[in-house]
C-alpha atoms as a PDB file:
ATOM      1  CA  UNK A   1     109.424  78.073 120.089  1.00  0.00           C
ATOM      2  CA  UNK A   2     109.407  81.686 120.322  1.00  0.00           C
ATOM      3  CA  UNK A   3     112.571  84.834 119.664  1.00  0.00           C
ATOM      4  CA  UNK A   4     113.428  87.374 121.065  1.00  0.00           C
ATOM      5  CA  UNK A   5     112.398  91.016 119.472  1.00  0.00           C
ATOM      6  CA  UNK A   6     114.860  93.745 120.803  1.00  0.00           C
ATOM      7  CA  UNK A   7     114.298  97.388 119.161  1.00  0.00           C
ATOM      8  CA  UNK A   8     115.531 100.744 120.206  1.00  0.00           C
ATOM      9  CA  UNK A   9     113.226 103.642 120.578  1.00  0.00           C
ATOM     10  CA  UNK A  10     113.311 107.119 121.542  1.00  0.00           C
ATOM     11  CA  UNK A  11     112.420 107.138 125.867  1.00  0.00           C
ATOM     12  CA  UNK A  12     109.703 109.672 125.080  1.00  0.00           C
ATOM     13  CA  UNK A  13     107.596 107.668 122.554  1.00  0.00           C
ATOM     14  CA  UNK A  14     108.068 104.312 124.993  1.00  0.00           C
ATOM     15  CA  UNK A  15     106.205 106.601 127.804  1.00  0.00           C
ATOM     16  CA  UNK A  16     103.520 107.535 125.724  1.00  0.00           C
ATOM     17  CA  UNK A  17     103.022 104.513 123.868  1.00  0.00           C
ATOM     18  CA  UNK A  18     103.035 102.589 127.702  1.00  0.00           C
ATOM     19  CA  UNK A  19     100.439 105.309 128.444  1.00  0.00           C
ATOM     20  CA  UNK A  20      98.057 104.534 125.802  1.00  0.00           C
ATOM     21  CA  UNK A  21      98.311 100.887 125.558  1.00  0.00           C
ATOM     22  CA  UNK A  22      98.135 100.601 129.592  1.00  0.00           C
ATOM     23  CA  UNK A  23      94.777 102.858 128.778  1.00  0.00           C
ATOM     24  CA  UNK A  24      93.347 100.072 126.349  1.00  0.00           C
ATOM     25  CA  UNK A  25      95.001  97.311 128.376  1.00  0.00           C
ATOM     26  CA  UNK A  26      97.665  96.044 126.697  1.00  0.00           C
ATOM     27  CA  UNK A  27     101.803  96.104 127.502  1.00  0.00           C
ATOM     28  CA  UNK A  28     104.286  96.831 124.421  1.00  0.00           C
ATOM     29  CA  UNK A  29     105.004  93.326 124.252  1.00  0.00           C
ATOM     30  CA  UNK A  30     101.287  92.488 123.486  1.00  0.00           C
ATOM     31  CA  UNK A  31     101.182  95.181 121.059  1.00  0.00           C
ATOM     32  CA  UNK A  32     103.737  94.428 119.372  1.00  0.00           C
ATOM     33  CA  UNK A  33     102.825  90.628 119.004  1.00  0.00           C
ATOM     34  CA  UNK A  34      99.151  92.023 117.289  1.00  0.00           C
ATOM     35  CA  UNK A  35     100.822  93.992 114.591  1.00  0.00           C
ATOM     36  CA  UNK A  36     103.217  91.393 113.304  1.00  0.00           C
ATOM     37  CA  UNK A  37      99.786  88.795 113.527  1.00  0.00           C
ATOM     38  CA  UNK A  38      97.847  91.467 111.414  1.00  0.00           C
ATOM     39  CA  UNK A  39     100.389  92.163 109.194  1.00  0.00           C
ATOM     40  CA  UNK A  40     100.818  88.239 108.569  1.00  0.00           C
ATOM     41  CA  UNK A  41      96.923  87.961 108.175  1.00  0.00           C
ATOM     42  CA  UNK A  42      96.350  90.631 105.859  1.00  0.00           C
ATOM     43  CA  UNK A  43      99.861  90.676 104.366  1.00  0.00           C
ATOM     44  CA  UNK A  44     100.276  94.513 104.647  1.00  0.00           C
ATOM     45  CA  UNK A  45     100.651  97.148 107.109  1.00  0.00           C
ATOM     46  CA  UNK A  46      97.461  97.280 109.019  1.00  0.00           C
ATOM     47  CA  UNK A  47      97.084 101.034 108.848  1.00  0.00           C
ATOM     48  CA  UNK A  48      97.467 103.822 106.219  1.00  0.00           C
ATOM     49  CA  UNK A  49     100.694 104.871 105.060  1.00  0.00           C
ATOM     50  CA  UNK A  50     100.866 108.659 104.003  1.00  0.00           C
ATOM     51  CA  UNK A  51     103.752 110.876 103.188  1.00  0.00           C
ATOM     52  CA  UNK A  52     103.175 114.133 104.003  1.00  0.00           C
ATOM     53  CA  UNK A  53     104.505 117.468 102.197  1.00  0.00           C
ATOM     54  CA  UNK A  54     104.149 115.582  98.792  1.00  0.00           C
ATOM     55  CA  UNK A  55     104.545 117.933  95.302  1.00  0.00           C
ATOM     56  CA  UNK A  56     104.200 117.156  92.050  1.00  0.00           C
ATOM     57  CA  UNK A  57     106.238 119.339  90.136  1.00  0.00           C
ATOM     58  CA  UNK A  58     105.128 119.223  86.370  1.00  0.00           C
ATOM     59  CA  UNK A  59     107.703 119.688  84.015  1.00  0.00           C
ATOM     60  CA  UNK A  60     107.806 120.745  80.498  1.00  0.00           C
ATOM     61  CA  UNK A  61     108.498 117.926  78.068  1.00  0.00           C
ATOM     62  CA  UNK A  62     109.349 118.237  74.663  1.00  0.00           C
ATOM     63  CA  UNK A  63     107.085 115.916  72.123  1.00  0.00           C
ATOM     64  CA  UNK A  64     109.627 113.165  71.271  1.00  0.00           C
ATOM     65  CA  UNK A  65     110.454 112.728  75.076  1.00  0.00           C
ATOM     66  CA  UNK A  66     106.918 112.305  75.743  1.00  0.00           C
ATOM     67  CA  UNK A  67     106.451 109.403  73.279  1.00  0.00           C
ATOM     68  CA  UNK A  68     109.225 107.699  74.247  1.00  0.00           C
ATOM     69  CA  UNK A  69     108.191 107.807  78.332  1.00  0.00           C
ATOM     70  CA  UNK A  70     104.587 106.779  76.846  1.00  0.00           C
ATOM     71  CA  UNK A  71     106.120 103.666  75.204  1.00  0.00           C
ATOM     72  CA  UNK A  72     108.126 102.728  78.554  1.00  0.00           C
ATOM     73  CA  UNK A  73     104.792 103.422  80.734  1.00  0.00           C
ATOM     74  CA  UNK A  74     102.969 101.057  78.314  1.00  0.00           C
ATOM     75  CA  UNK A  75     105.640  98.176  78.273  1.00  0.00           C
ATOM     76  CA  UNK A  76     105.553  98.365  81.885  1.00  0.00           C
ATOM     77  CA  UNK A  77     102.230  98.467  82.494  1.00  0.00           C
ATOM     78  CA  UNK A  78     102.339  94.337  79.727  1.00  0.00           C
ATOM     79  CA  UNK A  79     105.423  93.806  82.196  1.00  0.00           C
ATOM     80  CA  UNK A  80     104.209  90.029  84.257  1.00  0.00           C
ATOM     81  CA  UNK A  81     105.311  90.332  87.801  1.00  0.00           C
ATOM     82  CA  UNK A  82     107.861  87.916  88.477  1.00  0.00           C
ATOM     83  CA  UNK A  83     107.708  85.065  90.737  1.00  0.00           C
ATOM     84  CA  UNK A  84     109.562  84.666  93.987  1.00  0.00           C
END
């Protein structure tokens, strides 16, 4: 049994990506159908995810502040993941 996969994208990024994947032989469809089977194989995105335009802003903390986010960092880090 198979569904139905409807998605809206911009008209541009349908041309190019029919471009490219008509290049390497492939349709959307087809595409689409080997990202969902990698992501179920490897059970992640099958690429790198980056965000870009990241800072780290370092702020001035005083002492006591400091050891109490240093206790919560530690408990979290004991913290068992639950189960689904």
């Amino acid at each position: 049994m198979s569904k139905t996969l409807q998605i809206r994208i911009e008209d541009d990024l349908r041309t190019d990506a029919d471009e490219v994947l008509h290049e390497i032989g492939l349709d959307v469809p087809s595409a689409v159908r080997l990202f969902l089977t990698k992501v179920v194989q490897t059970r992640s995105i099958p690429f790198e995810l980056k965000a870009s335009g990241i800072r780290v802003v370092e702020l001035a903390v005083d002492p006591a502040t400091q050891a109490r986010m240093d206790q919560i960092g530690t408990l979290w880090g004991k913290k068992k993941p639950r189960r689904a």
